[in-house]
Protein backbone atom coordinates (compact mmCIF):
# COMPACT_ATOMS: atom_id res chain seq x y z
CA UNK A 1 37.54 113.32 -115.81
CA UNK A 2 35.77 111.51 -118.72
CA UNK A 3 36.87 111.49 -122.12
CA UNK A 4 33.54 113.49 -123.12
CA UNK A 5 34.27 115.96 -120.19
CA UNK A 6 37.99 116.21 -121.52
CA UNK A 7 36.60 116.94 -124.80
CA UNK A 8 33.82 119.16 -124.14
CA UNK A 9 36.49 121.47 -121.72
CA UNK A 10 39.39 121.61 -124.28
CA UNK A 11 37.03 122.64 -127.12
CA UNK A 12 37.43 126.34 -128.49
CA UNK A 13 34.17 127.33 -128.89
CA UNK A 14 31.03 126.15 -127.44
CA UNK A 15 29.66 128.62 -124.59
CA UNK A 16 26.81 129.10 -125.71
CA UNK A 17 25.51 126.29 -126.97
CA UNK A 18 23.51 123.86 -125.15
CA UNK A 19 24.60 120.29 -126.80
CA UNK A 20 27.58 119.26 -128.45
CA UNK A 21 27.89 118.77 -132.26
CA UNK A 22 26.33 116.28 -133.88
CA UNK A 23 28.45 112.91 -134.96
CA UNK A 24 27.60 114.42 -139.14
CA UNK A 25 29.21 117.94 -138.21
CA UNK A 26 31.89 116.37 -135.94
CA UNK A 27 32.81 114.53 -138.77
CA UNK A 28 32.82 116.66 -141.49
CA UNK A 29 34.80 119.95 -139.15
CA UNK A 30 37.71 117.43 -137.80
CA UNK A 31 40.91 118.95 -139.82
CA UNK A 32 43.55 117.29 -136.85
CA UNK A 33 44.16 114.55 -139.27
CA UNK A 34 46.12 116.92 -141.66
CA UNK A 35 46.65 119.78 -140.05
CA UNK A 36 48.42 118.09 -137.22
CA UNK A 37 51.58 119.14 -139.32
CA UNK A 38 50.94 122.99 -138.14
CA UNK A 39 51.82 121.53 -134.41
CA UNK A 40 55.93 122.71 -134.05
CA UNK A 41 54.69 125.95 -136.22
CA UNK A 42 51.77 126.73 -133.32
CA UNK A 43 53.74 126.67 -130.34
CA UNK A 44 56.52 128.73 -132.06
CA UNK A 45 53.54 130.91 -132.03
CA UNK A 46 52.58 130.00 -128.87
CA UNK A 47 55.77 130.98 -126.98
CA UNK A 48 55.89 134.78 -128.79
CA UNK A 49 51.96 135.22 -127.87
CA UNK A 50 53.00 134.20 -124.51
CA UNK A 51 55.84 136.58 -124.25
CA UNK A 52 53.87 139.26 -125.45
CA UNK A 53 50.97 138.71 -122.74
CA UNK A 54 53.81 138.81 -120.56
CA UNK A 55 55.11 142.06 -121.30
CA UNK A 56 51.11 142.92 -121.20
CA UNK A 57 50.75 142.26 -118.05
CA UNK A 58 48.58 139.72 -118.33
CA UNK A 59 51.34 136.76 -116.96
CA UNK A 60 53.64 136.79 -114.18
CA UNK A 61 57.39 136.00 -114.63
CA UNK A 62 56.40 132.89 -112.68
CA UNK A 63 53.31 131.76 -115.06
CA UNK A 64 55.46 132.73 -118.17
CA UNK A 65 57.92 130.59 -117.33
CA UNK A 66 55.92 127.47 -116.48
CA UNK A 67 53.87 127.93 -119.74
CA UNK A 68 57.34 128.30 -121.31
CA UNK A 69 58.25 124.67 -119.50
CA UNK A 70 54.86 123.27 -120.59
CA UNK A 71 55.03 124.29 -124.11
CA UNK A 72 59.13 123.01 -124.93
CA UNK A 73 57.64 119.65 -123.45
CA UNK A 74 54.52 119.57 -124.87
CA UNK A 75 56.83 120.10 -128.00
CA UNK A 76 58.95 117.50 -127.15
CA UNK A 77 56.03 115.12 -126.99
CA UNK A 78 54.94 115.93 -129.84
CA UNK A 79 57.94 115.10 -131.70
CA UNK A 80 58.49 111.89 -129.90
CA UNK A 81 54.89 110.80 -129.99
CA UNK A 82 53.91 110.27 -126.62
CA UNK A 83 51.21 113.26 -126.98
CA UNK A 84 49.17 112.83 -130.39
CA UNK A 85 45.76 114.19 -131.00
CA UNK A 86 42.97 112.05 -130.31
CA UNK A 87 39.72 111.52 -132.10
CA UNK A 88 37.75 114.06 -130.24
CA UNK A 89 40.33 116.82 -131.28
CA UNK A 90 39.17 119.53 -134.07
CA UNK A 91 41.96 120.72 -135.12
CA UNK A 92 45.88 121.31 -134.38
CA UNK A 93 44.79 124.54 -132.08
CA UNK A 94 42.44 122.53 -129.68
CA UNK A 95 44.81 119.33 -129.15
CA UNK A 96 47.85 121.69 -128.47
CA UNK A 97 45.25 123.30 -125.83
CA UNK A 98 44.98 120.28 -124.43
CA UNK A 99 47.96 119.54 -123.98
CA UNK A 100 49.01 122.39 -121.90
CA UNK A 101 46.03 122.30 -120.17
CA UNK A 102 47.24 118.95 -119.33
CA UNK A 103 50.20 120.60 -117.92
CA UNK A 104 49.62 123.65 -116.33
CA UNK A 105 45.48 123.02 -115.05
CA UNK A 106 43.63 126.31 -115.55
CA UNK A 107 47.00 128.42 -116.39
CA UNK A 108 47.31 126.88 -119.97
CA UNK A 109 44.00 128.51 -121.08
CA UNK A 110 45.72 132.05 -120.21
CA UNK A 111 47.15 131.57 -123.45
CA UNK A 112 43.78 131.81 -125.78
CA UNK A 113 43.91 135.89 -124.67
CA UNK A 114 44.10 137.90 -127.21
CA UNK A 115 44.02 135.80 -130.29
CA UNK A 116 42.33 133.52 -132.25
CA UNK A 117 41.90 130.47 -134.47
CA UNK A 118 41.63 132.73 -137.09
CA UNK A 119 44.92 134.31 -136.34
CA UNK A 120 46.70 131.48 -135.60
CA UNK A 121 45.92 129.10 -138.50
CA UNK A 122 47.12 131.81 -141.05
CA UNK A 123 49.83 132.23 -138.85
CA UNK A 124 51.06 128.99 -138.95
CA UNK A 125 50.78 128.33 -142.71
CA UNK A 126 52.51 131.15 -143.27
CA UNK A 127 55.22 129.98 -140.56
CA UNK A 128 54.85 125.81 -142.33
CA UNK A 129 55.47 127.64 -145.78
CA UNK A 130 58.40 129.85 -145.69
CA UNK A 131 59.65 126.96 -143.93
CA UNK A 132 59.20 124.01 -146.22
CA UNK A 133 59.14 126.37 -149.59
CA UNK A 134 63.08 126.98 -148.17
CA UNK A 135 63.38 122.91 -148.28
CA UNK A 136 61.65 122.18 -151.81
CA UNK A 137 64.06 125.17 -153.12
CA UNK A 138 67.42 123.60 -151.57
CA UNK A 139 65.82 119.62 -153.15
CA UNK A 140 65.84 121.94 -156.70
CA UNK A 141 69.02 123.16 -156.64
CA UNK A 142 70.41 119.79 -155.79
CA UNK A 143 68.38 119.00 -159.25
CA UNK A 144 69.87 121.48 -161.17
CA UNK A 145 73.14 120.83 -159.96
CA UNK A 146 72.71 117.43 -161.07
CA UNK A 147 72.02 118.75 -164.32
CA UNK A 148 74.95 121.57 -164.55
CA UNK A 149 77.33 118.68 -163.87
CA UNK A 150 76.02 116.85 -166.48
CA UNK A 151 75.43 119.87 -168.98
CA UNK A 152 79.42 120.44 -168.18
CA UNK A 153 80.17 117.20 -169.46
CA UNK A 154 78.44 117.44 -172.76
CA UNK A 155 79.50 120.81 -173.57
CA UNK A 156 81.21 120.04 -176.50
CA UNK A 157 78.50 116.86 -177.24
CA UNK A 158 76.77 118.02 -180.77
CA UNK A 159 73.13 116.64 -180.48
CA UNK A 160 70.10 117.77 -182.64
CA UNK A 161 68.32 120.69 -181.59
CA UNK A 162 64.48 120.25 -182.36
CA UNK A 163 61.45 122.15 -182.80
CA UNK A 164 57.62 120.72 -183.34
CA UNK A 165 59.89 117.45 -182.34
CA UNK A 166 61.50 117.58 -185.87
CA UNK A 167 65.35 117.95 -186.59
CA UNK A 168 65.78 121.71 -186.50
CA UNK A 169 69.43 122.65 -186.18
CA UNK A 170 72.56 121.12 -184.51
CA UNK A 171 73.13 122.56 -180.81
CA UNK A 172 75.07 121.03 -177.84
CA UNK A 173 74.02 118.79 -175.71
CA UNK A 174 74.75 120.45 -172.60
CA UNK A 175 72.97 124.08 -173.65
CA UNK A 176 69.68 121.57 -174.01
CA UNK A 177 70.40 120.30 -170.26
CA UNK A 178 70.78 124.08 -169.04
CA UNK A 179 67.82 125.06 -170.30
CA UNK A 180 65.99 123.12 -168.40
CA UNK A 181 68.14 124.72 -165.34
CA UNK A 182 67.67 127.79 -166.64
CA UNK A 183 63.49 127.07 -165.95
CA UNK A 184 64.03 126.02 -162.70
CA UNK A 185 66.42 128.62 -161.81
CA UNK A 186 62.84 131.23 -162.67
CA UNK A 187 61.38 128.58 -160.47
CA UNK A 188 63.61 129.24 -157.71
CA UNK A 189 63.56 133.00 -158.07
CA UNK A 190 59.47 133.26 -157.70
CA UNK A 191 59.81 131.22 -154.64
CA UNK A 192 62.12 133.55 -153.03
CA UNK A 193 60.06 136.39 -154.59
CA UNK A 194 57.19 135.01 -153.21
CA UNK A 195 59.11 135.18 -149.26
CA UNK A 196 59.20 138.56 -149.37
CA UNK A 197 55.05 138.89 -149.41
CA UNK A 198 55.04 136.05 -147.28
CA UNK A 199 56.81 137.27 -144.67
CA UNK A 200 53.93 139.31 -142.55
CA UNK A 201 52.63 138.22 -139.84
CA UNK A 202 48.82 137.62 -138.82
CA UNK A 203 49.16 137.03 -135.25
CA UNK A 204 47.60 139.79 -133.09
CA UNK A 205 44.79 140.40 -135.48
CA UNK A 206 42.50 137.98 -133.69
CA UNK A 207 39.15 136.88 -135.06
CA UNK A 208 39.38 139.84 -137.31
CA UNK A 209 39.30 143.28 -135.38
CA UNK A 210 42.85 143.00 -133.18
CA UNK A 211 42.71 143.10 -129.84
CA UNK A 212 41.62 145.57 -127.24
CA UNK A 213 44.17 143.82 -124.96
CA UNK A 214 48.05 145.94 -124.88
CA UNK A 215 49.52 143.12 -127.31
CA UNK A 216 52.34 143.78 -129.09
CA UNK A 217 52.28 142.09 -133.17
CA UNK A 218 55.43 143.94 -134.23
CA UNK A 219 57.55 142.05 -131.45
CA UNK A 220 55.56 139.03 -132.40
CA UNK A 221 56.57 139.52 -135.88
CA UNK A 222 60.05 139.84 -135.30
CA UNK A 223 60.00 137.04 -133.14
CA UNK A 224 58.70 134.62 -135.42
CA UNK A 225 60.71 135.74 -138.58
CA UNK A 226 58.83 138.04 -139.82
CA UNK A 227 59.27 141.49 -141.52
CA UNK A 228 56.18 142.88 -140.12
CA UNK A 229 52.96 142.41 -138.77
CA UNK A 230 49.92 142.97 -140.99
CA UNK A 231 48.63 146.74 -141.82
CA UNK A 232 44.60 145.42 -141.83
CA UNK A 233 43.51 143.06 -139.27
CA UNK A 234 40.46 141.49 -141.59
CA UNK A 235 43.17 141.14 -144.35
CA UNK A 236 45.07 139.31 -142.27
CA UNK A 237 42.70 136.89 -141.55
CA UNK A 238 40.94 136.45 -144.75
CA UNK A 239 44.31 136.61 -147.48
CA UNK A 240 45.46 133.25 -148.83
CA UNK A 241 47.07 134.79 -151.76
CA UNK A 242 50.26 133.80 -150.05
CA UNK A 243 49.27 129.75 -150.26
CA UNK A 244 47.89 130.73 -154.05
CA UNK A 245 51.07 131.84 -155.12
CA UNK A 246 52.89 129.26 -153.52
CA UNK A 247 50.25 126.65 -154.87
CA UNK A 248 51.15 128.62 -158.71
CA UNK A 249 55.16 128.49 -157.99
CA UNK A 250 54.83 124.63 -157.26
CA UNK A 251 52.45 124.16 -160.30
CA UNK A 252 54.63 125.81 -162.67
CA UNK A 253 57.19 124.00 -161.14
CA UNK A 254 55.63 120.52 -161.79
CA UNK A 255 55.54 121.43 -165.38
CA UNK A 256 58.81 121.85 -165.46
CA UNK A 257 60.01 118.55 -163.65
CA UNK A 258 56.57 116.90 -166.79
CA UNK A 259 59.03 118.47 -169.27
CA UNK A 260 62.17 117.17 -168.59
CA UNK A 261 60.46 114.12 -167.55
CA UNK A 262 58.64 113.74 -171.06
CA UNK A 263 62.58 114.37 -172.86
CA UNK A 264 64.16 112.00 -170.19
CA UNK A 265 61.06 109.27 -171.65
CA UNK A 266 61.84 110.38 -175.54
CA UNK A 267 65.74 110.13 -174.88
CA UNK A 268 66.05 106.45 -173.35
CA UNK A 269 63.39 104.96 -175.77
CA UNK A 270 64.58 103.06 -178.81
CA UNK A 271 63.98 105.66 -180.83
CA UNK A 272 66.35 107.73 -179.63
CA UNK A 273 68.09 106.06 -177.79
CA UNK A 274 70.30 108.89 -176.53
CA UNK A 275 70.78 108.42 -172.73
CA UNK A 276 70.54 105.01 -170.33
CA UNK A 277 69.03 105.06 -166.75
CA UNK A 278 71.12 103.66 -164.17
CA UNK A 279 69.63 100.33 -163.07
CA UNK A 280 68.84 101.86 -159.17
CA UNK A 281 66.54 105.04 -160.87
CA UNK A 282 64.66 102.83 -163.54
CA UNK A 283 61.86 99.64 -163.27
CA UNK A 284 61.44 97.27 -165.10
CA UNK A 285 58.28 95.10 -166.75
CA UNK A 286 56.08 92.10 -164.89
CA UNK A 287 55.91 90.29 -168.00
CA UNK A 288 58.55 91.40 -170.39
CA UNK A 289 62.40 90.68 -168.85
CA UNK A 290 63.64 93.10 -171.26
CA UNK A 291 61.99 95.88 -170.45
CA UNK A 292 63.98 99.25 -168.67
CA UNK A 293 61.48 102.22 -167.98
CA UNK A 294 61.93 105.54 -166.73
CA UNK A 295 58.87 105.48 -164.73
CA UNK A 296 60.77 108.55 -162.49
CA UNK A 297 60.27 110.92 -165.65
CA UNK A 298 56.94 108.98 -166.04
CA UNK A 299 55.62 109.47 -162.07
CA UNK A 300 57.20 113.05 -162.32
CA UNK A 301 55.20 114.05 -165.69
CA UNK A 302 51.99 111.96 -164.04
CA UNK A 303 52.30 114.50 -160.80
CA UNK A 304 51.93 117.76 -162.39
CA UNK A 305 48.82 117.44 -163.24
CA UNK A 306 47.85 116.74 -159.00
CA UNK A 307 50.06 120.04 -158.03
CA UNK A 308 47.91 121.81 -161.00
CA UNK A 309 44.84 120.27 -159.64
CA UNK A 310 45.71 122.04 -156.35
CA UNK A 311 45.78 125.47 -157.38
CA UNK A 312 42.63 125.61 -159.34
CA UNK A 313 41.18 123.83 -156.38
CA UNK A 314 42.34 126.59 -153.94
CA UNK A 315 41.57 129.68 -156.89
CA UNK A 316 38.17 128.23 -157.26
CA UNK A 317 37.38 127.78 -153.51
CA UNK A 318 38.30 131.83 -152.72
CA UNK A 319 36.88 133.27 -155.72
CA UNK A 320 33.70 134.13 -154.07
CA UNK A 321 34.55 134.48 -150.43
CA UNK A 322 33.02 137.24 -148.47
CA UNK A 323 35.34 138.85 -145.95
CA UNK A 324 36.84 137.59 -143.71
CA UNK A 325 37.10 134.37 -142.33
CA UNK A 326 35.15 131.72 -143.72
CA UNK A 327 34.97 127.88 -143.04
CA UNK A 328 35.69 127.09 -146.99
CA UNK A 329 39.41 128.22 -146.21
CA UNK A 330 40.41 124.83 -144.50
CA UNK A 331 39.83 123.55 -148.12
CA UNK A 332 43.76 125.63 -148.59
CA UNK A 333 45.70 123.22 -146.00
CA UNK A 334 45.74 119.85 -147.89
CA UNK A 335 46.20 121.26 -151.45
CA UNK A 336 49.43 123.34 -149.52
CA UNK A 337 50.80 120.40 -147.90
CA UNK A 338 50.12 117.68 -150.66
CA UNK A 339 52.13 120.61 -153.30
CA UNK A 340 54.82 120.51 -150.47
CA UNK A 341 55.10 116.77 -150.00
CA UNK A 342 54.74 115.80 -153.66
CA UNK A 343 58.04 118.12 -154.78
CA UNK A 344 59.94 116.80 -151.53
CA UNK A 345 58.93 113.61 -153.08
CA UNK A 346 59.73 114.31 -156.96
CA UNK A 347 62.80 116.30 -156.47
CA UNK A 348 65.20 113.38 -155.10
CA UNK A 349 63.86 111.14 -157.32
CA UNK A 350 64.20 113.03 -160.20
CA UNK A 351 67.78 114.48 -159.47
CA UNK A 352 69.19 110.81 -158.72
CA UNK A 353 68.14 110.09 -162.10
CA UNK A 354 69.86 112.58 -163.68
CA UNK A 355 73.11 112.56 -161.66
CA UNK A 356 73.34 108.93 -162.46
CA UNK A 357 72.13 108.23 -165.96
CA UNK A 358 74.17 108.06 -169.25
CA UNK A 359 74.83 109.91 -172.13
CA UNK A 360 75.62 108.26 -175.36
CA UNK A 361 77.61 110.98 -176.90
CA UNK A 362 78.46 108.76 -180.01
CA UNK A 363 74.45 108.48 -180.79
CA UNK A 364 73.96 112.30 -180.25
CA UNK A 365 76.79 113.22 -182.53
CA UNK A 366 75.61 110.76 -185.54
CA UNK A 367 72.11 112.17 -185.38
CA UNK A 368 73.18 116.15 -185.25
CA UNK A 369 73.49 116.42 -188.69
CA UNK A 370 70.02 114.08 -190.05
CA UNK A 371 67.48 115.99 -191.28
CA UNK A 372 69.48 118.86 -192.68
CA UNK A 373 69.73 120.22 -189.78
CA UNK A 374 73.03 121.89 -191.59
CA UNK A 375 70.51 123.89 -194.13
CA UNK A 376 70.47 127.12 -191.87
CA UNK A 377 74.13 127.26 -192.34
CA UNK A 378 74.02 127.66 -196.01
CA UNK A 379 71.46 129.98 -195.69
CA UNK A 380 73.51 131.99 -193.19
CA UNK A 381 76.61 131.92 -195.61
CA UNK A 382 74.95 132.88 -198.62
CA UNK A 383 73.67 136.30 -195.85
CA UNK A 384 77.15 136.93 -195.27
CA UNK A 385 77.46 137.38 -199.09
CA UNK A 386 74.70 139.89 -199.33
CA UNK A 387 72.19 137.93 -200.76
CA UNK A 388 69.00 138.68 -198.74
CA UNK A 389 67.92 136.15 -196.90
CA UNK A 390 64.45 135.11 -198.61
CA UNK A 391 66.35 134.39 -201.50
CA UNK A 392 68.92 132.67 -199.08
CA UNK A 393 66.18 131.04 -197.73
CA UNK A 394 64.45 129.68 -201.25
CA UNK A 395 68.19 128.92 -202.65
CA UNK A 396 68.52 126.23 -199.39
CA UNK A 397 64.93 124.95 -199.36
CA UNK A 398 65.93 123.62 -203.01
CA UNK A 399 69.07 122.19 -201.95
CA UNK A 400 67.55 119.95 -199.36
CA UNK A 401 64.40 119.30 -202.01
CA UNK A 402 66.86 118.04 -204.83
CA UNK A 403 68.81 115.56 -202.16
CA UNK A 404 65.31 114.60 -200.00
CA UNK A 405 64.20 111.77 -202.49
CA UNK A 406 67.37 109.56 -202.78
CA UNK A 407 67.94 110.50 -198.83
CA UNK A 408 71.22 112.37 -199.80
CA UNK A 409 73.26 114.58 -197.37
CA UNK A 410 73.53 118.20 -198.26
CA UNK A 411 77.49 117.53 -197.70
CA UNK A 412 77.03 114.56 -200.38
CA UNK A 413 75.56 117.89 -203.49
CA UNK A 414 78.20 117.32 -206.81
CA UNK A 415 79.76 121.14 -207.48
CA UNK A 416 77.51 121.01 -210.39
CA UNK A 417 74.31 120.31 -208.34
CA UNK A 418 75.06 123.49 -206.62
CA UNK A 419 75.78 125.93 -209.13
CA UNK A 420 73.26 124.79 -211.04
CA UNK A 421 71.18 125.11 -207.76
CA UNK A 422 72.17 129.45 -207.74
CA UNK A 423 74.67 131.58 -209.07
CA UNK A 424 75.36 132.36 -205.50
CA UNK A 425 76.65 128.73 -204.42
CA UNK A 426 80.51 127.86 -204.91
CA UNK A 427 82.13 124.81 -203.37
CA UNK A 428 83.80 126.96 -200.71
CA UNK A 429 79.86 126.86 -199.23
CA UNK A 430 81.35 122.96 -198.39
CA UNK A 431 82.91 124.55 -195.19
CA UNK A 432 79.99 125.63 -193.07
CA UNK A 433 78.58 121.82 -193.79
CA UNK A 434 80.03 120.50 -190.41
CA UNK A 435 78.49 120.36 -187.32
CA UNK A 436 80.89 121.19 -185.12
CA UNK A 437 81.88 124.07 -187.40
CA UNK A 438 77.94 125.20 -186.54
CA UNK A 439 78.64 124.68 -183.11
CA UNK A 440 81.58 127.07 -182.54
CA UNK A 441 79.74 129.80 -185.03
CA UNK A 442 77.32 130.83 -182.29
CA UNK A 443 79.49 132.81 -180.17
CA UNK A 444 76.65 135.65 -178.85
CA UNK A 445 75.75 135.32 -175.27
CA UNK A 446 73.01 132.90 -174.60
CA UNK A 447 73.63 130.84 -177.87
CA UNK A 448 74.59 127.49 -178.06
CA UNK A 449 78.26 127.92 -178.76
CA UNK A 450 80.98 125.92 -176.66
CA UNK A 451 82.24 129.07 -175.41
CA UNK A 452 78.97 130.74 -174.71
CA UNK A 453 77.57 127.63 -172.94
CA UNK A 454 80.66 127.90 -170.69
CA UNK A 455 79.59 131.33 -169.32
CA UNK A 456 76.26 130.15 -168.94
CA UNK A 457 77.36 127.20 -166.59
CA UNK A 458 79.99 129.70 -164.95
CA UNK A 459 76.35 132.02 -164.62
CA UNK A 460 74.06 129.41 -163.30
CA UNK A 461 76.87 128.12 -160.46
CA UNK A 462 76.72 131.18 -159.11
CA UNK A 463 72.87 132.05 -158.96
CA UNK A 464 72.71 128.44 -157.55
CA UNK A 465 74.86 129.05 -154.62
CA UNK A 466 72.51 132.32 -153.66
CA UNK A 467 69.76 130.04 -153.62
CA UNK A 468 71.69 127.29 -151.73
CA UNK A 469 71.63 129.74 -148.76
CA UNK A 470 68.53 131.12 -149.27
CA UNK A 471 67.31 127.52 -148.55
CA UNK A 472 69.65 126.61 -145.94
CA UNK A 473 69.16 130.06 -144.06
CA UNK A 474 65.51 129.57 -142.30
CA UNK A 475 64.87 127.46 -138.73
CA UNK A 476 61.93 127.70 -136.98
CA UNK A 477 61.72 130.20 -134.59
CA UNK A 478 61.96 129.26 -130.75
């Protein structure tokens, strides 16, 4: 057989036509080159839609066990290499034909019964996603783990809290590290929130009406991992909300990685010069030997903006879809898979830079205090003495105006300065002007209090071991 007659008898569609396509549509309708991926996730598909026929009567125990046969090799191949698609493939769905055609002669087109492309590509993203979004949440717990152990290092590590990027009040360093766990932790929870509506299966809905044939889609469901089949066959077919809100979950996601990534760039410059990169997780300059950047943090802020870029992409493409299927949805599989491979990407990268880097405690402790970051605790003594706090707040503001121009602490005020200052200011207002003293004050939950971050670390373990083994729990179904 030629490699035109190969072609022409593998391809899905084409009955009625008199010619083949032409090279411009053949060109521009070719998806095998990216959704090749979808191959182990089809013929998981392929072996339930084959068991089903069976108990259909539509295969024999005899031809349900050679397609069986044909499609753990044709898996095997396919892992090894030794079958790939070739040029003259359209997508995942006709090489895979081919294959078992290949195989099993006229038997492996017994399989196409009963469903379709349709079916099956919404199938298998659903089957590629719940399986992958289960790997991208275990590579983010090993993240945030990176930064609990840290954050339990540095609970006791005074550092200066900021707000508009200005000195705002002293906190500890490893409540700042936790709340960037405490973002990713939200991360983790939509993607196992989002499980739960992914978790319905397509397959038996065919092009977009069912099937007249005596399938079964709730065994198919349960086969493949799923909690149900689909209520509306055209639904089924034409929803991508579940690679939307996956596409969201990984967006929102990258702009948490572009946050810490923009403090991890602010912390090791100069400036601040608050934390070192270990020499394996930073680069260095092709022109200036002295240079140590944290192009991780850099790459990781740059690559939000791409996993942003595929959401819009996908919102904007279904926005004005008719039902049900339409062309316009293979646009959805490369935004899905590039969001999948960028984080798989990002995640290592970003948590061997945190697990490895170091804190310079000393620096964070001298620069708690600067900028009177201390002037909330006056205010908050002078509230404990029933003086309301606008006048609290006016009494400070002049405190920190009478030592800003000779660049005075608020610790370094003469007694006379102070009473002089209010009525309401004795020298026993000295003891709240000490940042650890400020530290240990905030004792309600959530606060950034030594004992209070302790409970959140204790807190965060656990919700991070649920969502270790929600990731570890999923295999694709055989």
């Amino acid at each position: 057989m030629t490699e035109q007659q190969t072609s022409e008898s593998t391809r899905l569609w084409g009955g009625r036509f008199t010619g083949g396509p032409a090279e411009a549509l053949a060109r521009l309708s070719v998806s095998v080159q990216f959704d090749w991926r979808l191959a182990p996730y089809d013929l998981a598909a392929s072996r339930a839609h084959a068991r089903v026929l069976a108990r259909a009567g539509l295969l024999d125990a005899d031809e349900l066990g050679a397609m069986l046969a044909a499609i753990d090799d044709l898996e095997a191949a396919c892992a090894s290499g030794h079958f790939r698609p070739t040029i003259d493939d359209e997508d995942v769905h006709t090489a895979l034909e081919r294959g078992l055609i290949e195989r099993l002669g006229t038997l492996g087109g017994k399989l196409r019964a009963g469903r379709s492309r349709n079916d099956q590509v919404a199938t298998d993203l659903r089957l590629y996603l719940r399986d992958h979004a289960r790997g991208v949440a275990t590579r983010l717990v090993e993240l945030c783990e990176a930064l609990v152990a840290q954050a339990a290092a540095h609970v006791d590590t005074p550092a200066p809290g900021m707000t508009h990027l200005q000195h705002a009040q002293p906190v500890s360093f490893g409540h700042q590290l936790l709340a960037h766990v405490q973002a990713f932790a939200r991360d983790l929870d939509r993607l196992t929130d989002w499980d739960r509506r992914a978790a319905i299966c397509p397959l038996g809905s065919g092009a977009l009406a069912g099937s007249s044939l005596p399938l079964d889609p709730v065994a198919v469901a349960r086969e493949l991992g799923f909690t149900a089949p689909a209520a509306n066959s055209m639904d089924a077919v034409a929803d991508r909300d579940f690679a939307a809100e996956f596409l969201f979950a990984a967006a929102l996601t990258g702009v948490h990685l572009s946050r810490l990534g923009e403090e991890i760039v602010l912390w090791t410059s100069q400036e601040f010069g608050w934390v070192e990169l270990d020499d394996a997780f930073a680069t260095g300059s092709s022109i200036m030997p002295q240079k140590k950047n944290a192009d991780i943090a850099e790459l990781a802020r740059g690559k939000s903006g791409r996993l942003i870029g595929g959401l819009v992409n996908v919102l904007t493409m279904l926005k004005g879809l008719p039902l049900t299927y339409d062309r316009d949805m293979q646009e959805v599989q490369e935004p899905v898979f590039d969001a999948v491979e960028t984080l798989e990407l990002v995640l290592p990268a970003m948590t061997g830079m945190i697990a490895t880097m170091t804190v310079h405690a000393d620096v964070l402790a001298a620069a708690a205090p600067k900028g009177y970051t201390l002037a909330t605790e006056i205010a908050d003594w002078l509230v404990r003495r029933h003086v309301p706090f606008r006048e609290a707040h006016e009494i400070t503001g002049a405190l920190v105006a009478l030592c800003a121009p000779t660049g005075r602490g608020l610790d370094e005020l003469t007694d006379e300065e102070l009473t002089a200052t209010s009525e309401h200011l004795t020298t026993e207002v000295r003891a709240v002007l000490d940042v650890r003293g400020a530290l240990e004050a905030r004792t309600t939950p959530g606060s950034t209090g030594p004992r209070a971050v302790a409970e959140q670390l204790t807190a965060l373990s656990d919700r991070l071991e649920t969502f270790r083994e929600w990731g570890a729990a999923h295999v694709v179904p055989r």
